[in-house]
PDB file of N, CA and C in Angstrom:
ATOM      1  N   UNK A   1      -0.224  -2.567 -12.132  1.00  0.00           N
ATOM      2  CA  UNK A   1      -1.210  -3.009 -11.157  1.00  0.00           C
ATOM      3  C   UNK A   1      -2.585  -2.860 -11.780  1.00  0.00           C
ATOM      4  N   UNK A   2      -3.246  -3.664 -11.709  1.00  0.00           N
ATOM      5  CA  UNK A   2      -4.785  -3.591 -12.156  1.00  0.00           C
ATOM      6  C   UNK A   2      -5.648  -2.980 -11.033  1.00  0.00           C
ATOM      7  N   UNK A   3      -6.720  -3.146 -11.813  1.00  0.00           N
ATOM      8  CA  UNK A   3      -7.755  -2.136 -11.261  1.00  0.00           C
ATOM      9  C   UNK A   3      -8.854  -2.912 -10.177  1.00  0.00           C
ATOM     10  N   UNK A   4      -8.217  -4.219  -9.533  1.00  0.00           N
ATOM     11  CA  UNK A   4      -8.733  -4.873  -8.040  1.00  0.00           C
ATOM     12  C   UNK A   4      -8.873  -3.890  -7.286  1.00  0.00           C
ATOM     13  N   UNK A   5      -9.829  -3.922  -6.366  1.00  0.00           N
ATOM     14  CA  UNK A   5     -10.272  -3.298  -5.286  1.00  0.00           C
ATOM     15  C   UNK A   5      -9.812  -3.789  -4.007  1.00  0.00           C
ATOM     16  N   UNK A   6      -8.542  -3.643  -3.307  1.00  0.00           N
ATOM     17  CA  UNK A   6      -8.498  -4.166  -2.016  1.00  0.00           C
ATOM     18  C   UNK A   6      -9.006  -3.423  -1.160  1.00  0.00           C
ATOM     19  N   UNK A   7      -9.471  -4.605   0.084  1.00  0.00           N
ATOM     20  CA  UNK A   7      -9.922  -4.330   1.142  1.00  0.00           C
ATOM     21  C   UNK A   7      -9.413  -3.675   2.600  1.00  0.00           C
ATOM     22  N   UNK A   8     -10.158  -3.031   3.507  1.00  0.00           N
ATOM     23  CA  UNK A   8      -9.041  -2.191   4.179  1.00  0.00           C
ATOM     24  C   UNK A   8      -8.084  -3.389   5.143  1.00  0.00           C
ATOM     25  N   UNK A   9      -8.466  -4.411   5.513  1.00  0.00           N
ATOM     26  CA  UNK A   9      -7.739  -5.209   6.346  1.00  0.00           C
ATOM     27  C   UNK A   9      -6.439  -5.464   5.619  1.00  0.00           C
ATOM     28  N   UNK A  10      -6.244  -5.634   4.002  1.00  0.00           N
ATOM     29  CA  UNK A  10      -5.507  -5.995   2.927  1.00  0.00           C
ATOM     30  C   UNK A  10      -4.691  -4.809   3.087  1.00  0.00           C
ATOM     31  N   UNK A  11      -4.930  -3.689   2.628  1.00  0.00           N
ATOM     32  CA  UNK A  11      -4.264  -2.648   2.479  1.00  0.00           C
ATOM     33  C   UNK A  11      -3.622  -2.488   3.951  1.00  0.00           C
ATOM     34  N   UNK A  12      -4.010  -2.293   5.194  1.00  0.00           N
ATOM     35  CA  UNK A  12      -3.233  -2.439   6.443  1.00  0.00           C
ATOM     36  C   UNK A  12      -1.833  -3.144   6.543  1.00  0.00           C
ATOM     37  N   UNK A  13      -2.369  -4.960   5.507  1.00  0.00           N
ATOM     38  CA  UNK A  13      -0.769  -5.745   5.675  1.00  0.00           C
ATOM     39  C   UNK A  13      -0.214  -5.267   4.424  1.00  0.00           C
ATOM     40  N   UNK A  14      -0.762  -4.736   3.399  1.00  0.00           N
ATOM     41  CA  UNK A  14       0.158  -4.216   2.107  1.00  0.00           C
ATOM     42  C   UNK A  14       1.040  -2.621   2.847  1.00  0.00           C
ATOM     43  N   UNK A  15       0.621  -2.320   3.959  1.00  0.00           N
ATOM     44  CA  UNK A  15       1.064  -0.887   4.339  1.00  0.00           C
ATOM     45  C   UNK A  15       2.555  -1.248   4.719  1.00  0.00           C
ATOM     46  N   UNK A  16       2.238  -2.321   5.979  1.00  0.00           N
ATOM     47  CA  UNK A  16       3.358  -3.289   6.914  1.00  0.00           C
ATOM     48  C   UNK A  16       4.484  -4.083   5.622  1.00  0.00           C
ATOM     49  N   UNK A  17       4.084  -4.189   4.722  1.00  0.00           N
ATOM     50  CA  UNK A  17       4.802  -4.835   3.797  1.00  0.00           C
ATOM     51  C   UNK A  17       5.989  -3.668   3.153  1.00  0.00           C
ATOM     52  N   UNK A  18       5.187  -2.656   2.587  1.00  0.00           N
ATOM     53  CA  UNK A  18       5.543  -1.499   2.195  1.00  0.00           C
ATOM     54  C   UNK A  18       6.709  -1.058   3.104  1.00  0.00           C
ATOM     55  N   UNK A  19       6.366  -1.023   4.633  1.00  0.00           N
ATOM     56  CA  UNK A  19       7.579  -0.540   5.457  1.00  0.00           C
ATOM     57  C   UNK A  19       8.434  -1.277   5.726  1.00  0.00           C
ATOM     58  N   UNK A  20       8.396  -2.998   5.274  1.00  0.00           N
ATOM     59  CA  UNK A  20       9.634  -4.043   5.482  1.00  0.00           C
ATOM     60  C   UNK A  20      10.214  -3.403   4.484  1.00  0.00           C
ATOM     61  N   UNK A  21      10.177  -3.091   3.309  1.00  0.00           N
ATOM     62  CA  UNK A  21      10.652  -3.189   1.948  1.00  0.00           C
ATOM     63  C   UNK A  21      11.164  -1.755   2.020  1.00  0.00           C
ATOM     64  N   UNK A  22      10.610  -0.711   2.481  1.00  0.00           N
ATOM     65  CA  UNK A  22      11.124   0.612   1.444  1.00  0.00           C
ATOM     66  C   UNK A  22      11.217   1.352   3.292  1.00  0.00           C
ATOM     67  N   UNK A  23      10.869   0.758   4.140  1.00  0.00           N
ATOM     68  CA  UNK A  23      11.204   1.776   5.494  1.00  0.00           C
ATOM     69  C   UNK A  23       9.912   2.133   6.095  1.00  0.00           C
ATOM     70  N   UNK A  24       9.993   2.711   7.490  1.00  0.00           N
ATOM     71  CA  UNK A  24       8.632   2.919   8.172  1.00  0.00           C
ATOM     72  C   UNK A  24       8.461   4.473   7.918  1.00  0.00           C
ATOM     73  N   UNK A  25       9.144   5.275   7.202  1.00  0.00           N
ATOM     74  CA  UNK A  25       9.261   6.739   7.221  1.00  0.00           C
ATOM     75  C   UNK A  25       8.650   6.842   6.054  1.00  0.00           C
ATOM     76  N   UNK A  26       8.507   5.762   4.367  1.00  0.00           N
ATOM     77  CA  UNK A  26       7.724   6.181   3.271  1.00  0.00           C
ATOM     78  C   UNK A  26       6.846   6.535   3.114  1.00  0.00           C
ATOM     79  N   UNK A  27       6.523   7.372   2.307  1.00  0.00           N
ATOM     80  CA  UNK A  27       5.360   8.715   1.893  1.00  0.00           C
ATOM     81  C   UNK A  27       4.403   7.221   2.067  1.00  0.00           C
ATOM     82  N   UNK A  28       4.437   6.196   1.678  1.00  0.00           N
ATOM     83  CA  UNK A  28       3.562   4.797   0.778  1.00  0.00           C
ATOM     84  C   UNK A  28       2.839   4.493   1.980  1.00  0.00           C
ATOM     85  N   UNK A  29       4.079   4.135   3.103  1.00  0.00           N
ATOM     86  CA  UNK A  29       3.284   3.826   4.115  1.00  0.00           C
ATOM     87  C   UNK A  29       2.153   4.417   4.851  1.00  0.00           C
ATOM     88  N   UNK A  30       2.795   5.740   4.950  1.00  0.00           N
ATOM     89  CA  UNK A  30       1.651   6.538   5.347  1.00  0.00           C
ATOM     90  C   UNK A  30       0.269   7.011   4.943  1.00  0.00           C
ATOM     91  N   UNK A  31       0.456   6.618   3.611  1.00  0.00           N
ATOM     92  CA  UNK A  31      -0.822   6.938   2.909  1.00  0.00           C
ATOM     93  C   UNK A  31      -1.688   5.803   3.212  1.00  0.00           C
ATOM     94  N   UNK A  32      -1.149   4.694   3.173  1.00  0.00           N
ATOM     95  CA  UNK A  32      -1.525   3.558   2.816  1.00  0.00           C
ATOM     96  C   UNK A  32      -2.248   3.292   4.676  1.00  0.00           C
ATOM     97  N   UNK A  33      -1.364   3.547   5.509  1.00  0.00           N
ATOM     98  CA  UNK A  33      -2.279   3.282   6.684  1.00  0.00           C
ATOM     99  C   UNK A  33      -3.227   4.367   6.704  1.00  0.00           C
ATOM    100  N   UNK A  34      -2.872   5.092   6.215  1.00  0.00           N
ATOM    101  CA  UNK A  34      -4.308   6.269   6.665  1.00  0.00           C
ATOM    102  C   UNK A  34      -5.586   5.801   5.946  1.00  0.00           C
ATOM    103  N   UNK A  35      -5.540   5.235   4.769  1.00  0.00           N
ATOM    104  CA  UNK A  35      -6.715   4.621   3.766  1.00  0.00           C
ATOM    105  C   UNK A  35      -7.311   3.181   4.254  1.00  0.00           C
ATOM    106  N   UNK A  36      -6.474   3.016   5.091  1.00  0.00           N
ATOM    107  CA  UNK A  36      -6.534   1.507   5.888  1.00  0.00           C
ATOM    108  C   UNK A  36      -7.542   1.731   6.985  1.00  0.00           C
ATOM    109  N   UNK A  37      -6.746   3.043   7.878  1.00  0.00           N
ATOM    110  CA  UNK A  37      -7.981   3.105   8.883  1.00  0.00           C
ATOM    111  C   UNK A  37      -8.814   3.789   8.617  1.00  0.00           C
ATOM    112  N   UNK A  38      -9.482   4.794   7.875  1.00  0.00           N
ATOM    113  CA  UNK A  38     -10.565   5.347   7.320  1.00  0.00           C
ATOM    114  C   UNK A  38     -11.236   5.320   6.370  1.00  0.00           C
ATOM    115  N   UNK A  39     -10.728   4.490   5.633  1.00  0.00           N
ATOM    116  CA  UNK A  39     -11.686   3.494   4.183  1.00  0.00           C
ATOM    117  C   UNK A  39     -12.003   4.658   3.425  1.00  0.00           C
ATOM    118  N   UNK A  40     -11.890   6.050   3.398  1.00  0.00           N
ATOM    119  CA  UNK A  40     -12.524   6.705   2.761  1.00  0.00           C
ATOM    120  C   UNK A  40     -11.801   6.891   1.272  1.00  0.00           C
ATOM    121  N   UNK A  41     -12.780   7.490   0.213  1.00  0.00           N
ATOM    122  CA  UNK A  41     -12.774   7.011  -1.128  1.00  0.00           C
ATOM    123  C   UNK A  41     -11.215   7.954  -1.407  1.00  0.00           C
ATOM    124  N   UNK A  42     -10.904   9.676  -0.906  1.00  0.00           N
ATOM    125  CA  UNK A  42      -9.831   9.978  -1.212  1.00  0.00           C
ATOM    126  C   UNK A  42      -8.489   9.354  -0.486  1.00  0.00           C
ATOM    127  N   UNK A  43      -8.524   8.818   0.420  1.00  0.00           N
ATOM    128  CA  UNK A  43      -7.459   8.389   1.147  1.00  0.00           C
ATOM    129  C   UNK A  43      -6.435   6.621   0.459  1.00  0.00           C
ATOM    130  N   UNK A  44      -7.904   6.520  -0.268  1.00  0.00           N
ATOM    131  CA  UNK A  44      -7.628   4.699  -0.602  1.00  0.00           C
ATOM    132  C   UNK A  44      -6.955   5.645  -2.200  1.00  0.00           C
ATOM    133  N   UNK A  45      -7.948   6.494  -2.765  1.00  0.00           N
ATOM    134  CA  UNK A  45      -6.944   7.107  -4.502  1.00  0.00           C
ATOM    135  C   UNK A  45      -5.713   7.347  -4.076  1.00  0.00           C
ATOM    136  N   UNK A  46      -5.491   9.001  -2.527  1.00  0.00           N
ATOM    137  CA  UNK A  46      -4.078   8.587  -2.625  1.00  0.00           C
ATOM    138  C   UNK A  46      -2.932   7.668  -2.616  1.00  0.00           C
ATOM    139  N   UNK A  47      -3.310   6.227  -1.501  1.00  0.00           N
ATOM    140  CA  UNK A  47      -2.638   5.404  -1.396  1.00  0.00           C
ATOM    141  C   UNK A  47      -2.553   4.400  -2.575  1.00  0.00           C
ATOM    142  N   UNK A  48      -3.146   4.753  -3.411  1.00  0.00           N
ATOM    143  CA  UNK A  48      -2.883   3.857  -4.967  1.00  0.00           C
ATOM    144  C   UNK A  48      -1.852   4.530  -5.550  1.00  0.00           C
ATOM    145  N   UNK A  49      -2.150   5.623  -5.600  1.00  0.00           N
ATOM    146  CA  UNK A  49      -1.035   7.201  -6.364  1.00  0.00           C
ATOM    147  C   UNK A  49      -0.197   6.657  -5.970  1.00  0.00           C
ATOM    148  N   UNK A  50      -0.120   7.012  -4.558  1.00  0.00           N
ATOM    149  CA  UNK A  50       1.620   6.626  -3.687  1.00  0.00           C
ATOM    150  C   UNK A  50       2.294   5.745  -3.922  1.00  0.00           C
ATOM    151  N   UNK A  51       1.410   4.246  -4.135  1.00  0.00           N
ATOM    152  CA  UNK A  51       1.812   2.915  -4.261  1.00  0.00           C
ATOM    153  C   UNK A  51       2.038   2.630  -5.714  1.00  0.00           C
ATOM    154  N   UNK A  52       1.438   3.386  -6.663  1.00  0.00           N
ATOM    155  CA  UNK A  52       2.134   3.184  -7.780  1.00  0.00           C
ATOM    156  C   UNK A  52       3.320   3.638  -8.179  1.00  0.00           C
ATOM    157  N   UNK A  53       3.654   4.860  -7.239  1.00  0.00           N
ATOM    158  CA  UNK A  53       5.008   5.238  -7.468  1.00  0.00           C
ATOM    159  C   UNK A  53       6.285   4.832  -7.251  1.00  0.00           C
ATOM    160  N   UNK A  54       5.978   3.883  -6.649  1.00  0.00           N
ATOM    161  CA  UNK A  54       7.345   2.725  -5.795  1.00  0.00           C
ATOM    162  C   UNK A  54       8.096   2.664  -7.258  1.00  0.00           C
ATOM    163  N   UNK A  55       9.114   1.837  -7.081  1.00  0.00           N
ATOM    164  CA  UNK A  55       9.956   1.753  -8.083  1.00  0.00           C
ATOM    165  C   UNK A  55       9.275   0.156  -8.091  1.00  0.00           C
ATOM    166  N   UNK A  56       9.149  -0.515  -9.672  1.00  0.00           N
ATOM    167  CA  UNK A  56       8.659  -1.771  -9.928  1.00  0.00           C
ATOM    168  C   UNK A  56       9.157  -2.663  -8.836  1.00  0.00           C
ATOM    169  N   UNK A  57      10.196  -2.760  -8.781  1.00  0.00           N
ATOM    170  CA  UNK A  57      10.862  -3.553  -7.878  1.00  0.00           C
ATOM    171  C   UNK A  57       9.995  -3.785  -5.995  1.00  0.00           C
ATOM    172  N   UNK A  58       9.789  -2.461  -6.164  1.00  0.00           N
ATOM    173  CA  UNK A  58       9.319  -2.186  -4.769  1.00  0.00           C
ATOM    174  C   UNK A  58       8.167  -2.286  -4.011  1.00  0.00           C
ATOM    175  N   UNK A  59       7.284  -2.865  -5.022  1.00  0.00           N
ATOM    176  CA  UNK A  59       6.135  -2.664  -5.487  1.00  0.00           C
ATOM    177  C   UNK A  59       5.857  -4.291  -5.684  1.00  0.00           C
ATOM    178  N   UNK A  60       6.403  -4.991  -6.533  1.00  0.00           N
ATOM    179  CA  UNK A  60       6.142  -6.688  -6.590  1.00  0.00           C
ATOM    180  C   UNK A  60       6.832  -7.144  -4.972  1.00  0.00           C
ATOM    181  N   UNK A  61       7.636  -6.402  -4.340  1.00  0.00           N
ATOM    182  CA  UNK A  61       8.590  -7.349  -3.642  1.00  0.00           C
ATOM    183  C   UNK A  61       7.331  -7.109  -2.244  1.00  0.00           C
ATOM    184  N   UNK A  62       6.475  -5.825  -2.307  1.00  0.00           N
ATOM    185  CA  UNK A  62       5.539  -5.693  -0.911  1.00  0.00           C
ATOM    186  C   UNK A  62       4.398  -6.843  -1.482  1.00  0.00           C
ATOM    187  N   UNK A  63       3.913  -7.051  -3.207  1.00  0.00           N
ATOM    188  CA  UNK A  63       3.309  -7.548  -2.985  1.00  0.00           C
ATOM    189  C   UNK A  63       3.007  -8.967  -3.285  1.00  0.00           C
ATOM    190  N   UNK A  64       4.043  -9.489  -3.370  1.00  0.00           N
ATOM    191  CA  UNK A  64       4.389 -10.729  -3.043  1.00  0.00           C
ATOM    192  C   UNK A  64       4.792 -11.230  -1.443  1.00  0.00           C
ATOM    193  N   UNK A  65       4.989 -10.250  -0.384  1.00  0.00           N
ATOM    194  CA  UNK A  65       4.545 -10.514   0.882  1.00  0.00           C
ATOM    195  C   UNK A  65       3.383 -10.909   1.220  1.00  0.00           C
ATOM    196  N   UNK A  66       2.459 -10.631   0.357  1.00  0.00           N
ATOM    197  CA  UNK A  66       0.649 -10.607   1.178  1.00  0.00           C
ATOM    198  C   UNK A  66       0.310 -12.350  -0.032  1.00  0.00           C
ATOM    199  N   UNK A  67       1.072 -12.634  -0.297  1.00  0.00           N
ATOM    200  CA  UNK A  67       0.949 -13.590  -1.042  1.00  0.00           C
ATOM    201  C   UNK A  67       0.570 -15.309   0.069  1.00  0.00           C
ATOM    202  N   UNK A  68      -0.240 -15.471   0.648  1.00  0.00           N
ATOM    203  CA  UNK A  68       0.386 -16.586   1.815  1.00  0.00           C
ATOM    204  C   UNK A  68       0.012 -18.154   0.586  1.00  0.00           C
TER     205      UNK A  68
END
């Protein structure tokens, strides 16, 4: 994943994507909505951390959802 900056509306449907793909209980999701609704600078690092940890697979398949 490169070093793009998404936006919090982005990261909200990359969260929803995250929980089609890997479940609504993943560490990913949760990070990922929390950085969504509070934009703040540690919440958006963890949800990169988190989201890089997916397995490759898991990771192209959320983000090729946000693809319209």
């Amino acid at each position: 994943m490169d070093e793009t900056k998404i936006d919090r509306a982005t990261m909200g449907r990359l969260a929803k994507a995250v929980a089609f793909v890997c479940g609504n209980d993943h560490p990913a999701v949760a990070a990922l909505s929390a950085a969504a609704e509070s934009g703040l600078e540690r919440d958006i690092k963890q949800a990169r951390t988190v989201f890089l940890r997916l397995k490759p697979g898991d990771r192209r398949a959320a983000l090729s959802m946000l693809d319209d």
